[in-house]
N, C-alpha and C. Protein backbone atom coordinates (compact mmCIF):
# COMPACT_ATOMS: atom_id res chain seq x y z
N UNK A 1 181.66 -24.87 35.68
CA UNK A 1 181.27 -25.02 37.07
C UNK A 1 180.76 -23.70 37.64
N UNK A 2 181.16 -22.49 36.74
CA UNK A 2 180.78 -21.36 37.94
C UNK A 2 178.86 -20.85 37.63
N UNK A 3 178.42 -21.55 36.68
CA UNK A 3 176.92 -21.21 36.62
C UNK A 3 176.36 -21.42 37.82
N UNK A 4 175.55 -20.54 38.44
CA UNK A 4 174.81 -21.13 39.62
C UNK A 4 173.82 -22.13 39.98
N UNK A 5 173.46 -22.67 38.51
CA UNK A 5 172.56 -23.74 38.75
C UNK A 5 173.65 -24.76 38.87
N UNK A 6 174.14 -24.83 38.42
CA UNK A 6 175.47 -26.10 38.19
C UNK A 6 176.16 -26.05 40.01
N UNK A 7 176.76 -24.94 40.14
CA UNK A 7 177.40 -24.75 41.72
C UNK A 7 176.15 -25.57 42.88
N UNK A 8 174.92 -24.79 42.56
CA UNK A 8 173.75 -25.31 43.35
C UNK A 8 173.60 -27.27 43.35
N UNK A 9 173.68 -27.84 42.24
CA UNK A 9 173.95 -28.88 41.95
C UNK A 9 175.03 -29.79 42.48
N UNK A 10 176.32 -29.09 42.02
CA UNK A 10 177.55 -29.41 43.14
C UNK A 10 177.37 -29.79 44.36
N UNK A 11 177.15 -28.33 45.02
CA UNK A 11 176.96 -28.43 46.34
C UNK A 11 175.81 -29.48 47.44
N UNK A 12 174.82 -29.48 46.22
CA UNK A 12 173.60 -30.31 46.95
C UNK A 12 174.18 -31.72 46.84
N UNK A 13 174.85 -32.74 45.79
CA UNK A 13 175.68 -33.45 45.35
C UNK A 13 176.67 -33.49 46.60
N UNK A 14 177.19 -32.82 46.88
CA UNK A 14 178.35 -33.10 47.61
C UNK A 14 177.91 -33.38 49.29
N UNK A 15 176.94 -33.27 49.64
CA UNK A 15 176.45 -33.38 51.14
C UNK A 15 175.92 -34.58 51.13
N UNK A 16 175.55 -35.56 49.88
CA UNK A 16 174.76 -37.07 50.03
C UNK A 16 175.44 -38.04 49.52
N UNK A 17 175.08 -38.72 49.11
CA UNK A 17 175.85 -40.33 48.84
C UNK A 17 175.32 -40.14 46.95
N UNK A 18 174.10 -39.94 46.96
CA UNK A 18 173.28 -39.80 45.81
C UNK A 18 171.66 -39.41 46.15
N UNK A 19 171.20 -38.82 44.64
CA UNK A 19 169.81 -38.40 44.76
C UNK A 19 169.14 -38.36 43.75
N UNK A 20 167.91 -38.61 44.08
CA UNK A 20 166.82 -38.88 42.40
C UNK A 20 166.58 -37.48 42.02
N UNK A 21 166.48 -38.09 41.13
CA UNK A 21 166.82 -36.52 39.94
C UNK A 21 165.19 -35.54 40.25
N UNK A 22 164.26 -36.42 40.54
CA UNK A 22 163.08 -35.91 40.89
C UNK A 22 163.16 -34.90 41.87
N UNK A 23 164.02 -35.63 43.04
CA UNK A 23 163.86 -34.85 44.22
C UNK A 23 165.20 -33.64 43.87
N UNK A 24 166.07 -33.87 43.61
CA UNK A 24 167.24 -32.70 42.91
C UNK A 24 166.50 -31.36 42.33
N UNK A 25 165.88 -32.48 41.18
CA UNK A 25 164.77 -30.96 40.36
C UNK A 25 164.06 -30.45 41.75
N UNK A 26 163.32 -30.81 42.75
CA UNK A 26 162.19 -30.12 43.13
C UNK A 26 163.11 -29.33 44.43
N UNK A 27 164.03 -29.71 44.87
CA UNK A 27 165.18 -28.83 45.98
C UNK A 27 166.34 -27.64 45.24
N UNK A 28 166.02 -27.71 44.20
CA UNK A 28 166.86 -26.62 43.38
C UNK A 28 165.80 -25.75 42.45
N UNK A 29 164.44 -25.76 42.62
CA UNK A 29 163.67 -25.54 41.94
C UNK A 29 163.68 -24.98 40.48
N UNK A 30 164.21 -26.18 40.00
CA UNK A 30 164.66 -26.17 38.49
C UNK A 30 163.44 -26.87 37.72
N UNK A 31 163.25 -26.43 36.53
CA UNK A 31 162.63 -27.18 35.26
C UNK A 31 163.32 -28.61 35.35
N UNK A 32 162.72 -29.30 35.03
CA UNK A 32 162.82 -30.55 34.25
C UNK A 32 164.41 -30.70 33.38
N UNK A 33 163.87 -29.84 32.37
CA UNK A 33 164.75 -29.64 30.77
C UNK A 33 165.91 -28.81 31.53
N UNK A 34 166.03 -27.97 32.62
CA UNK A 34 166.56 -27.27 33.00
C UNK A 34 167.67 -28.36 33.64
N UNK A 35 167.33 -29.07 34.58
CA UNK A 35 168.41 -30.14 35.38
C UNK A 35 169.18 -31.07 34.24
N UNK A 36 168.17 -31.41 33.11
CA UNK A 36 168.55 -32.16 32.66
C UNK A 36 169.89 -32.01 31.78
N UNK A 37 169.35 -30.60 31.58
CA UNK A 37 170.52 -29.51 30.71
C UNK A 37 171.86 -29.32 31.30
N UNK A 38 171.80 -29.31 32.91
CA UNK A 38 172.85 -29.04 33.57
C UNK A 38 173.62 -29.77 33.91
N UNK A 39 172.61 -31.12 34.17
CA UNK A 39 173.95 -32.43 34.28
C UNK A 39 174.04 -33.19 33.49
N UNK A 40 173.72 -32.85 32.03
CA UNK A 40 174.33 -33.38 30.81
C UNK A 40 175.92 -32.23 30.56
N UNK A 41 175.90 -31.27 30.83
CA UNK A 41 177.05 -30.67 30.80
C UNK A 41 177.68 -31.28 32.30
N UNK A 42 177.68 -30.77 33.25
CA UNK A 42 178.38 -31.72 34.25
C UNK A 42 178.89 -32.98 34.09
N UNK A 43 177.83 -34.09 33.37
CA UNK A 43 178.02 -35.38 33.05
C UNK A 43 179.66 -35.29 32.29
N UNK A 44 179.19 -34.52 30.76
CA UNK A 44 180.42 -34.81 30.27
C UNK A 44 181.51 -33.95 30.59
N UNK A 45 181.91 -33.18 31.58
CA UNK A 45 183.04 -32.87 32.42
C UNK A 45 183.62 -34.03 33.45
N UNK A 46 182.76 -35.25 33.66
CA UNK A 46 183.07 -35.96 34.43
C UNK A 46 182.99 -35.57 35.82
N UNK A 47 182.42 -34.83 36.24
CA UNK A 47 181.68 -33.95 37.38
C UNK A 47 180.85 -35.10 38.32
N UNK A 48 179.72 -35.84 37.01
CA UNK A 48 178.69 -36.19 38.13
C UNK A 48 178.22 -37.28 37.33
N UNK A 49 177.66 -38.42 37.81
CA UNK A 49 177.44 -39.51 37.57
C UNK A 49 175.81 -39.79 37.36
N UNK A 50 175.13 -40.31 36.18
CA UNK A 50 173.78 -40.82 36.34
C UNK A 50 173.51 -42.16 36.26
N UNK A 51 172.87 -43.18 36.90
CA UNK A 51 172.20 -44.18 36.89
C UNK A 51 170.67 -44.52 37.18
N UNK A 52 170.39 -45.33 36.53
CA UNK A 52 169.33 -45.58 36.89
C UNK A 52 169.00 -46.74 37.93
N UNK A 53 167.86 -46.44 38.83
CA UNK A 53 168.26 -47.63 40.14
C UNK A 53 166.92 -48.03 40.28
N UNK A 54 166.74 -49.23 40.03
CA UNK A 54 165.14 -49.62 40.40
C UNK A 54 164.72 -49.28 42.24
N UNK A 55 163.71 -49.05 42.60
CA UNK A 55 163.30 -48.57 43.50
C UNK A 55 161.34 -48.67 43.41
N UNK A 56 161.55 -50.06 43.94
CA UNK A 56 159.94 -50.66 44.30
C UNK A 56 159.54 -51.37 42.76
N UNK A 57 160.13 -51.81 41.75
CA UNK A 57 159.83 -52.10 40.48
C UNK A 57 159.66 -50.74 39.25
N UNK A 58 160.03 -49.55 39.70
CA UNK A 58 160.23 -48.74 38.77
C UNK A 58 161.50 -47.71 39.29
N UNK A 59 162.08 -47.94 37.59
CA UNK A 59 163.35 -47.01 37.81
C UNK A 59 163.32 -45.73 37.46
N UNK A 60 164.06 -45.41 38.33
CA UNK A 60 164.19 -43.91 39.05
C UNK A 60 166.07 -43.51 38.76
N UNK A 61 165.97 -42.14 37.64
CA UNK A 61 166.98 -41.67 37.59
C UNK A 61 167.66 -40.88 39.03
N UNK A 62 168.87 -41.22 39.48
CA UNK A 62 169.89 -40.94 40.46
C UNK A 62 171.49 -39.88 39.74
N UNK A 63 171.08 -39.36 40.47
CA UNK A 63 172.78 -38.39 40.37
C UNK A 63 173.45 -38.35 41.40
N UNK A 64 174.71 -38.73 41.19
CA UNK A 64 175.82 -38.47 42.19
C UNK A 64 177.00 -37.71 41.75
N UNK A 65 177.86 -37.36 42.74
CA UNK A 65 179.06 -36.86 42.25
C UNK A 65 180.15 -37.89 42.31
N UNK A 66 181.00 -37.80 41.00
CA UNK A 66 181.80 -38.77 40.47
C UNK A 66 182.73 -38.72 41.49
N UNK A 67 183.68 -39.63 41.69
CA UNK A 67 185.10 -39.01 42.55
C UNK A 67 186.04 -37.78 41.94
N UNK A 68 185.77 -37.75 40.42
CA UNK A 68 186.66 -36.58 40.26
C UNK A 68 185.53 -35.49 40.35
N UNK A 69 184.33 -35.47 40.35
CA UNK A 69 184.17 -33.97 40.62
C UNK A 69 183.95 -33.69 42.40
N UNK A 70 184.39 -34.62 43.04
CA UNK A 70 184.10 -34.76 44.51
C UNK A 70 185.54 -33.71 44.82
N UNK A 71 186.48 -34.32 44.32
CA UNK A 71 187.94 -33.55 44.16
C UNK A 71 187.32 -32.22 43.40
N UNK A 72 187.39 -32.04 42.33
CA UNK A 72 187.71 -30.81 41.98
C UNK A 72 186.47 -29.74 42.59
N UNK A 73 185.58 -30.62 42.95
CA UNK A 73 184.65 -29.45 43.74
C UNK A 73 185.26 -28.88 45.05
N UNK A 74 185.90 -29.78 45.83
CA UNK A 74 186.36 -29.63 46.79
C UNK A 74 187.69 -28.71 46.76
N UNK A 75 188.42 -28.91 45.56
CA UNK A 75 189.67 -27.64 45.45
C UNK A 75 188.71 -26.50 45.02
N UNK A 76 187.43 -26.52 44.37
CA UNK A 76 187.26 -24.74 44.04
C UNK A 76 186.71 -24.21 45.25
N UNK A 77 186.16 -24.85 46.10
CA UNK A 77 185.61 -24.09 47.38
C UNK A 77 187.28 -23.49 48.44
N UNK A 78 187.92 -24.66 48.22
CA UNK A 78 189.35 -24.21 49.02
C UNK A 78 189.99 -23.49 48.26
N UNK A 79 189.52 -22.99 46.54
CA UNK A 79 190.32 -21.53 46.00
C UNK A 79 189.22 -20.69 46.24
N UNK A 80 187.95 -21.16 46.35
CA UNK A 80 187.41 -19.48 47.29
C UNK A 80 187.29 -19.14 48.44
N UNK A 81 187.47 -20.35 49.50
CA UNK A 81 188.05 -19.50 51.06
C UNK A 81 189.29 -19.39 50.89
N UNK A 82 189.94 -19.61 49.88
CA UNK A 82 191.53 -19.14 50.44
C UNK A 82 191.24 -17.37 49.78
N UNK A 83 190.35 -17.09 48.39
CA UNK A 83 190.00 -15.65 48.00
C UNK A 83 189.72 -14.57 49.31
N UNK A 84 188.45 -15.67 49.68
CA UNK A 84 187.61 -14.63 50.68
C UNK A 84 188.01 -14.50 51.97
N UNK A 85 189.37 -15.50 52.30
CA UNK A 85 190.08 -15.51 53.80
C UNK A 85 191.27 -14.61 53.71
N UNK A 86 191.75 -14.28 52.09
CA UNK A 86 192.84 -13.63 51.82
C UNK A 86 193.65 -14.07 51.91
């Protein structure tokens, strides 16, 4: 979790319901191979969830955050304001 593309991912993840991987890649301005790389590791931490969701007759890959990485994202931000609050 502490790579910054991955944190960046998290965090964008954690403010929506879900998001196409299109628009993910182009708001994190990541490669392609690059996102894909990151939430295949996320994926199998159980972090973050992919489906595919039709949308107008063509499907469109979606990422969300699983409920357990909704939790454990949410305890590492509350072990770094509890760091940076002292």
């Amino acid at each position: 979790m502490h790579s910054p593309n991955r944190l960046a991912i998290l965090a964008t993840l954690n403010r929506v319901q879900h998001v196409a991987f299109a628009d993910l890649r182009e708001s994190l301005n990541l490669t392609a191979p690059e996102l894909s790389r990151q939430i295949a590791i996320l994926e199998k931490e159980g972090m973050v969830e992919v489906a595919k969701l039709r949308v107008k007759r063509v499907a469109v890959t979606h990422v969300r955050l699983s409920d357990t990485g909704r939790e454990r994202f949410a305890s590492y931000l509350a072990d770094l304001h509890a760091i940076v609050d002292g």
